[in-house]
PDB file of N, CA and C in Angstrom:
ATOM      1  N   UNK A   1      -8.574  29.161  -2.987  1.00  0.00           N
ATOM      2  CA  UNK A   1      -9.516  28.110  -3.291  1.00  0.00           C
ATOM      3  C   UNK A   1      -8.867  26.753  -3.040  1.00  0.00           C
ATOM      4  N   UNK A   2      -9.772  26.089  -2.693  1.00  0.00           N
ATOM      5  CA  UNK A   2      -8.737  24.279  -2.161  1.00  0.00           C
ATOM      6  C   UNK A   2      -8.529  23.359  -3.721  1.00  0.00           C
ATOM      7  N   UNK A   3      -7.726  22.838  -3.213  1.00  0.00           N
ATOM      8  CA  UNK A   3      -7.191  21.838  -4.355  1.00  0.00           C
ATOM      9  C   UNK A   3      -8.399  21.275  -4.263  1.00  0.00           C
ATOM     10  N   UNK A   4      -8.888  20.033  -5.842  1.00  0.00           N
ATOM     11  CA  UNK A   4      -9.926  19.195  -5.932  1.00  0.00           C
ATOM     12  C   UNK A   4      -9.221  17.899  -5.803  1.00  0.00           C
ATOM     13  N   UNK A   5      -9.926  16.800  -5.289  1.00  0.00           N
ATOM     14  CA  UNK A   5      -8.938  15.836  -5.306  1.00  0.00           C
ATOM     15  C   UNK A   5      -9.199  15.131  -6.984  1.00  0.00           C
ATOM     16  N   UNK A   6      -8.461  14.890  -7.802  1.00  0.00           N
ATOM     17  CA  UNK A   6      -8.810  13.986  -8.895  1.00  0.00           C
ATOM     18  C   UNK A   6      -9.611  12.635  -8.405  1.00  0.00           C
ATOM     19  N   UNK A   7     -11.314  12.116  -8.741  1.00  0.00           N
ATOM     20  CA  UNK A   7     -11.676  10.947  -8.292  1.00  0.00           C
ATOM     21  C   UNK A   7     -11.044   9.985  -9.067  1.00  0.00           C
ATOM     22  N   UNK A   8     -10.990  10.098 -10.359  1.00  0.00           N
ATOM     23  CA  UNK A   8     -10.355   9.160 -10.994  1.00  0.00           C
ATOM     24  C   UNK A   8      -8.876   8.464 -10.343  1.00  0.00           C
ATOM     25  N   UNK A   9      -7.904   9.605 -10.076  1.00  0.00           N
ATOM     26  CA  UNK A   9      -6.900   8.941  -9.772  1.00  0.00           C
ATOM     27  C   UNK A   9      -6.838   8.454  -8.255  1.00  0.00           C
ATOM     28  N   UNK A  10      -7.525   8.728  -7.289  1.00  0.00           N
ATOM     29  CA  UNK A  10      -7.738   8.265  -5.859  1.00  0.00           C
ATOM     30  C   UNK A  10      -8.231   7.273  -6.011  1.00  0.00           C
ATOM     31  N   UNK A  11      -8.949   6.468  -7.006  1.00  0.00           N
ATOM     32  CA  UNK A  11      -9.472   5.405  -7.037  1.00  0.00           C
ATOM     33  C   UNK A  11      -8.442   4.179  -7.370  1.00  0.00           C
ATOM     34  N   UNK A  12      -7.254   4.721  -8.108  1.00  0.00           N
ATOM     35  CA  UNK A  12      -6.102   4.157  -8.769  1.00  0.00           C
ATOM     36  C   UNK A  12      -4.810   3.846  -8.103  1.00  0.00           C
ATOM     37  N   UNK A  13      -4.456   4.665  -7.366  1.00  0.00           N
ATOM     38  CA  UNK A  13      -3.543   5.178  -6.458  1.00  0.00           C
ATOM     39  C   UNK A  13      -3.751   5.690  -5.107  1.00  0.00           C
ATOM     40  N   UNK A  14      -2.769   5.334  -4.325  1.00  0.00           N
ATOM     41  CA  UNK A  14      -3.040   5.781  -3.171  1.00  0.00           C
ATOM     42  C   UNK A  14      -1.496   6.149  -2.689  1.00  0.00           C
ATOM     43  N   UNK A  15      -1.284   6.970  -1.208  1.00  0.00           N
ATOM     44  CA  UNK A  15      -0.007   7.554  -0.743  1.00  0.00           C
ATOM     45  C   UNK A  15      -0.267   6.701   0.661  1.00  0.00           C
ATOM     46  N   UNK A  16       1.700   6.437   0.384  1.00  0.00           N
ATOM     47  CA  UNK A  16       1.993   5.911   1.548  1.00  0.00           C
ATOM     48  C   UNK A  16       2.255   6.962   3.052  1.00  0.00           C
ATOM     49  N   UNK A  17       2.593   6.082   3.820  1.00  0.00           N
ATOM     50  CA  UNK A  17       2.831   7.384   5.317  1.00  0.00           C
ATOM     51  C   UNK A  17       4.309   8.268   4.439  1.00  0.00           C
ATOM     52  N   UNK A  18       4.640   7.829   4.428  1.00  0.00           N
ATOM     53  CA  UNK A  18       6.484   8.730   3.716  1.00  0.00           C
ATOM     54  C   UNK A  18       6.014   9.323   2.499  1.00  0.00           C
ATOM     55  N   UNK A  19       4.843   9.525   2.027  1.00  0.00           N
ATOM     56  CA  UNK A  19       4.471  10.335   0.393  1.00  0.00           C
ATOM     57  C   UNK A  19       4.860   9.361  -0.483  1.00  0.00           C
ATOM     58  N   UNK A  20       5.458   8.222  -1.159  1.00  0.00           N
ATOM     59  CA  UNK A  20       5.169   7.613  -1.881  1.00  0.00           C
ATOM     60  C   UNK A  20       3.884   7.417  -2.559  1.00  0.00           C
ATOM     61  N   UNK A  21       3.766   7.296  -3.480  1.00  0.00           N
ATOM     62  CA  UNK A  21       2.908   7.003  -4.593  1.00  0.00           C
ATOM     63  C   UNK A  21       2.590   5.732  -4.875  1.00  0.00           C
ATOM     64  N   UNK A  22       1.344   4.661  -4.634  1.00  0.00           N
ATOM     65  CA  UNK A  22       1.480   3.482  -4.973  1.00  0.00           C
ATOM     66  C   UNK A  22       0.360   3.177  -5.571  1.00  0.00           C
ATOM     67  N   UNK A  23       0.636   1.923  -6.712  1.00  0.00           N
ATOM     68  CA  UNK A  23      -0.261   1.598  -7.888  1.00  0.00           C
ATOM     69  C   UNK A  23      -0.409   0.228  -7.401  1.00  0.00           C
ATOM     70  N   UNK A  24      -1.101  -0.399  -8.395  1.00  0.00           N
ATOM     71  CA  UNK A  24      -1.933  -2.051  -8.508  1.00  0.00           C
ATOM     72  C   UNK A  24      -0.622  -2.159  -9.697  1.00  0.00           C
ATOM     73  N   UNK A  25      -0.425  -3.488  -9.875  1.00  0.00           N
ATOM     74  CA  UNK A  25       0.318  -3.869 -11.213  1.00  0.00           C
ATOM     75  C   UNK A  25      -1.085  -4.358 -11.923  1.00  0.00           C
ATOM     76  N   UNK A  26      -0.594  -4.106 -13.186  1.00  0.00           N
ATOM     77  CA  UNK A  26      -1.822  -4.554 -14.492  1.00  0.00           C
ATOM     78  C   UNK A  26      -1.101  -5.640 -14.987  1.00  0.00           C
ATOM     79  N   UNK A  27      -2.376  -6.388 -15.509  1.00  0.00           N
ATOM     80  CA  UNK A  27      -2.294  -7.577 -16.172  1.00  0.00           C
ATOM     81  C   UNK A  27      -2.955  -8.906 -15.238  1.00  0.00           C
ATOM     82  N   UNK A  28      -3.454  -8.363 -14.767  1.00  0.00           N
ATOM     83  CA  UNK A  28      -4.260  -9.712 -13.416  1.00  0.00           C
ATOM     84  C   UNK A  28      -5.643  -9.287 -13.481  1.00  0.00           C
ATOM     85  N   UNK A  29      -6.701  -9.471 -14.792  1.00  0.00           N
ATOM     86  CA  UNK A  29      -7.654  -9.218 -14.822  1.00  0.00           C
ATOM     87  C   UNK A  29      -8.244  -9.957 -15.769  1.00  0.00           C
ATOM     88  N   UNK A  30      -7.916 -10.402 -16.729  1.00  0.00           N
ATOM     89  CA  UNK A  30      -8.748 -11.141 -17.470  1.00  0.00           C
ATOM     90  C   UNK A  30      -7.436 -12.187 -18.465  1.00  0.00           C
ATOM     91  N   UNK A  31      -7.640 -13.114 -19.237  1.00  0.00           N
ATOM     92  CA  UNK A  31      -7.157 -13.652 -20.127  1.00  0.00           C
ATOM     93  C   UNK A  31      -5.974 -14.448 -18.737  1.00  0.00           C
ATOM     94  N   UNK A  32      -6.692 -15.019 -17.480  1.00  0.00           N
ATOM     95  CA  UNK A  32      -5.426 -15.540 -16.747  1.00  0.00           C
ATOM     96  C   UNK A  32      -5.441 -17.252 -16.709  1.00  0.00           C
ATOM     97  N   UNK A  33      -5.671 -17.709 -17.695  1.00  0.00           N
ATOM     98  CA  UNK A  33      -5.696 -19.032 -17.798  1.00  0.00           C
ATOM     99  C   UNK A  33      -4.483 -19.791 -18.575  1.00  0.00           C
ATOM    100  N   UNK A  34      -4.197 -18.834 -19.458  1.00  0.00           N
ATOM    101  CA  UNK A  34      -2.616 -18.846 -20.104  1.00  0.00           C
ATOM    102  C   UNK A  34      -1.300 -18.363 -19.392  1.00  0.00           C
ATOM    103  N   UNK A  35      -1.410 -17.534 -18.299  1.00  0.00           N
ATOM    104  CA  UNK A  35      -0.521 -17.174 -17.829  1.00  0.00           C
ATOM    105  C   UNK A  35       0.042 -18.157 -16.494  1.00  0.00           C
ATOM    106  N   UNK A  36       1.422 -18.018 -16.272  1.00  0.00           N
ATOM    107  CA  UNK A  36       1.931 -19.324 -15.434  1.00  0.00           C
ATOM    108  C   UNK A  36       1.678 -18.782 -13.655  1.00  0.00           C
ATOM    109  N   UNK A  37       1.513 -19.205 -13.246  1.00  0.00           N
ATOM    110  CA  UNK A  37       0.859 -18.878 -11.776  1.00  0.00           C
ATOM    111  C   UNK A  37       2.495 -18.256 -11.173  1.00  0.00           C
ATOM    112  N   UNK A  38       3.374 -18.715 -11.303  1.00  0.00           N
ATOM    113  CA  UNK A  38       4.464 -17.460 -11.023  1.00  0.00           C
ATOM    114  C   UNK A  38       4.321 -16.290 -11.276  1.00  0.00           C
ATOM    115  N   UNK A  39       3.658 -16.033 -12.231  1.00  0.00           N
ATOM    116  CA  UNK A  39       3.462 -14.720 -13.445  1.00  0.00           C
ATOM    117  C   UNK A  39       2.567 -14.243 -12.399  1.00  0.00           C
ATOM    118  N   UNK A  40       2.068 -14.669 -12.164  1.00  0.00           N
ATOM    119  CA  UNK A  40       0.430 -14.304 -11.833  1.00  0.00           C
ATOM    120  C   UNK A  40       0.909 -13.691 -10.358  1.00  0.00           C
ATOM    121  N   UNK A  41       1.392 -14.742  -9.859  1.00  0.00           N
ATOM    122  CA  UNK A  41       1.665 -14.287  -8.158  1.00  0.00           C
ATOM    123  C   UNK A  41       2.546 -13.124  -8.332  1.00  0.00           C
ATOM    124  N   UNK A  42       3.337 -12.941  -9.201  1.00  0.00           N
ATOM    125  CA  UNK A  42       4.364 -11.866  -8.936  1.00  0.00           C
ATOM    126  C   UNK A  42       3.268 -10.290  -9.076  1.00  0.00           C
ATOM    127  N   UNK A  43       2.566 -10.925 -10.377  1.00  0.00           N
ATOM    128  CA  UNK A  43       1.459  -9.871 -10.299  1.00  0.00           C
ATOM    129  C   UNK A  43       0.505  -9.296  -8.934  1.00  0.00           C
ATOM    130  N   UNK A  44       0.467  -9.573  -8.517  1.00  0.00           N
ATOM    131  CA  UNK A  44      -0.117  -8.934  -7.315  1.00  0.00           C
ATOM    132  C   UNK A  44       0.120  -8.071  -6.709  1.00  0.00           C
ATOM    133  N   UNK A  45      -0.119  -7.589  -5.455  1.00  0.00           N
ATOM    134  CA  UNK A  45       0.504  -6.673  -4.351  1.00  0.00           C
ATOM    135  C   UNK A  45       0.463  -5.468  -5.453  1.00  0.00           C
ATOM    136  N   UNK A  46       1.161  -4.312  -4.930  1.00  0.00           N
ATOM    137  CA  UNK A  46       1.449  -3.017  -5.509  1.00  0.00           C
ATOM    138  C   UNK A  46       2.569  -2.977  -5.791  1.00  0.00           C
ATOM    139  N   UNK A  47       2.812  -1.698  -6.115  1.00  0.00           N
ATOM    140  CA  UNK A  47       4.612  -1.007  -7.239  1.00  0.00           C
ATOM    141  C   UNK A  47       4.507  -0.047  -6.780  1.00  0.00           C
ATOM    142  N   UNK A  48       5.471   0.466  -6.490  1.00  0.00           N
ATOM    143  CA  UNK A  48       5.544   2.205  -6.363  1.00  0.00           C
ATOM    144  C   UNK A  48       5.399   2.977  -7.740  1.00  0.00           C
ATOM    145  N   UNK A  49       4.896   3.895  -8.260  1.00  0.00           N
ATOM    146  CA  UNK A  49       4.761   4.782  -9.146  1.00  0.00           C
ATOM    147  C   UNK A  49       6.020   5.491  -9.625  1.00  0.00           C
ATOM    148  N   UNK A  50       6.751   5.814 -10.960  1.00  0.00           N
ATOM    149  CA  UNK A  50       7.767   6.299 -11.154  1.00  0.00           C
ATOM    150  C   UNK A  50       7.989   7.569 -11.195  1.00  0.00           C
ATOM    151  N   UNK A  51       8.993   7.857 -11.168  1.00  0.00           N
ATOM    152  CA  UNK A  51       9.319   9.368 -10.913  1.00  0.00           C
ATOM    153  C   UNK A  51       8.797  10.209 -12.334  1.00  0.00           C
ATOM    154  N   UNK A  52       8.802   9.811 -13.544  1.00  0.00           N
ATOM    155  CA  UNK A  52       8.267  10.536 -14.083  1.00  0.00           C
ATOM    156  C   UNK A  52       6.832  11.007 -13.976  1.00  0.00           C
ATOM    157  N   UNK A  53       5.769   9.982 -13.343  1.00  0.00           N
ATOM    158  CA  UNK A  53       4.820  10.181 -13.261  1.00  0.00           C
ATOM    159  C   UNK A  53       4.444  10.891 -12.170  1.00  0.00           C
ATOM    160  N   UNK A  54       5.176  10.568 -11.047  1.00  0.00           N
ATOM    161  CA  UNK A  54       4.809  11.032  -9.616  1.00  0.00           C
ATOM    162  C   UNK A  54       4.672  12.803  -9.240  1.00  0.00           C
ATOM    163  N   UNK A  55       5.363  13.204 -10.624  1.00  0.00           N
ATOM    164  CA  UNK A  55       4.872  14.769 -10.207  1.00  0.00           C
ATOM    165  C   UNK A  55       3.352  15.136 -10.595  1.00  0.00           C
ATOM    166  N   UNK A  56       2.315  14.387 -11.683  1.00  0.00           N
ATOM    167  CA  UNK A  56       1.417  15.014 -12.230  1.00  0.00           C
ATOM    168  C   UNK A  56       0.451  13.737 -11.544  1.00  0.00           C
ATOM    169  N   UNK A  57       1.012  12.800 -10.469  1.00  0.00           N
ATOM    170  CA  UNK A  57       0.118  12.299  -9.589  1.00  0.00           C
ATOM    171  C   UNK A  57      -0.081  13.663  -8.583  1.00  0.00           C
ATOM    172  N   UNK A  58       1.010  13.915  -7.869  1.00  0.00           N
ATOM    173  CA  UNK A  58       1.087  14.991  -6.685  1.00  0.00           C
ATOM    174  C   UNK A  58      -0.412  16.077  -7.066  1.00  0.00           C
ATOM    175  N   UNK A  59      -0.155  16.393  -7.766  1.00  0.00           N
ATOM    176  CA  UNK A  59      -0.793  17.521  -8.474  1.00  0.00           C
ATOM    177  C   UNK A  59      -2.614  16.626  -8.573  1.00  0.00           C
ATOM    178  N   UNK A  60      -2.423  15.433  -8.953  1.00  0.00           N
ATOM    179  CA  UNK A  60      -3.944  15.581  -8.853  1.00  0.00           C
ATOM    180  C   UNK A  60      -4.361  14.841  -7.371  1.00  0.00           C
ATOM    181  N   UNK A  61      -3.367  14.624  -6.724  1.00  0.00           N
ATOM    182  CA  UNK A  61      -3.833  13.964  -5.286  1.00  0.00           C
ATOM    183  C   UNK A  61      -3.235  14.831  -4.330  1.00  0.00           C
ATOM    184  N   UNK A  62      -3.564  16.021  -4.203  1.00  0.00           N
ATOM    185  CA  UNK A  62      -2.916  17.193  -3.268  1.00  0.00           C
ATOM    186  C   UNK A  62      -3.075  16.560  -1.654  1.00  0.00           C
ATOM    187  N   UNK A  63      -3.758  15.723  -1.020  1.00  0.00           N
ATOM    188  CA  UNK A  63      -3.537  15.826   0.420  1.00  0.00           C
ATOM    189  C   UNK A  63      -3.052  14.232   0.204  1.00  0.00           C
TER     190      UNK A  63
END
């Protein structure tokens, strides 16, 4: 039977060409009027996902 893809987490994450695992950083969504625009810019772009997590990503993002 084929793997299902998790929708939840494909919506969250995505894989790089080399299988990496990559996320959004949090905290760039609301309440950004207090925060210092360094803060903010660093916030952006993506993170790679950590190794503890990256096995029970694999598992719900099989291809």
């Amino acid at each position: 039977m084929k793997m299902k893809t998790h929708k939840g987490a494909s919506k969250r994450f995505s894989k790089t060409g080399s299988g990496k695992i990559v996320r959004r950083k949090a905290g760039k969504r609301h309440l950004l009027s207090h925060k210092r625009h360094d803060h903010k810019r660093r916030l952006g772009g993506t993170a790679i996902v950590d190794a503890t997590s990256t096995a029970v990503l694999r598992q719900l993002l099989p291809r």
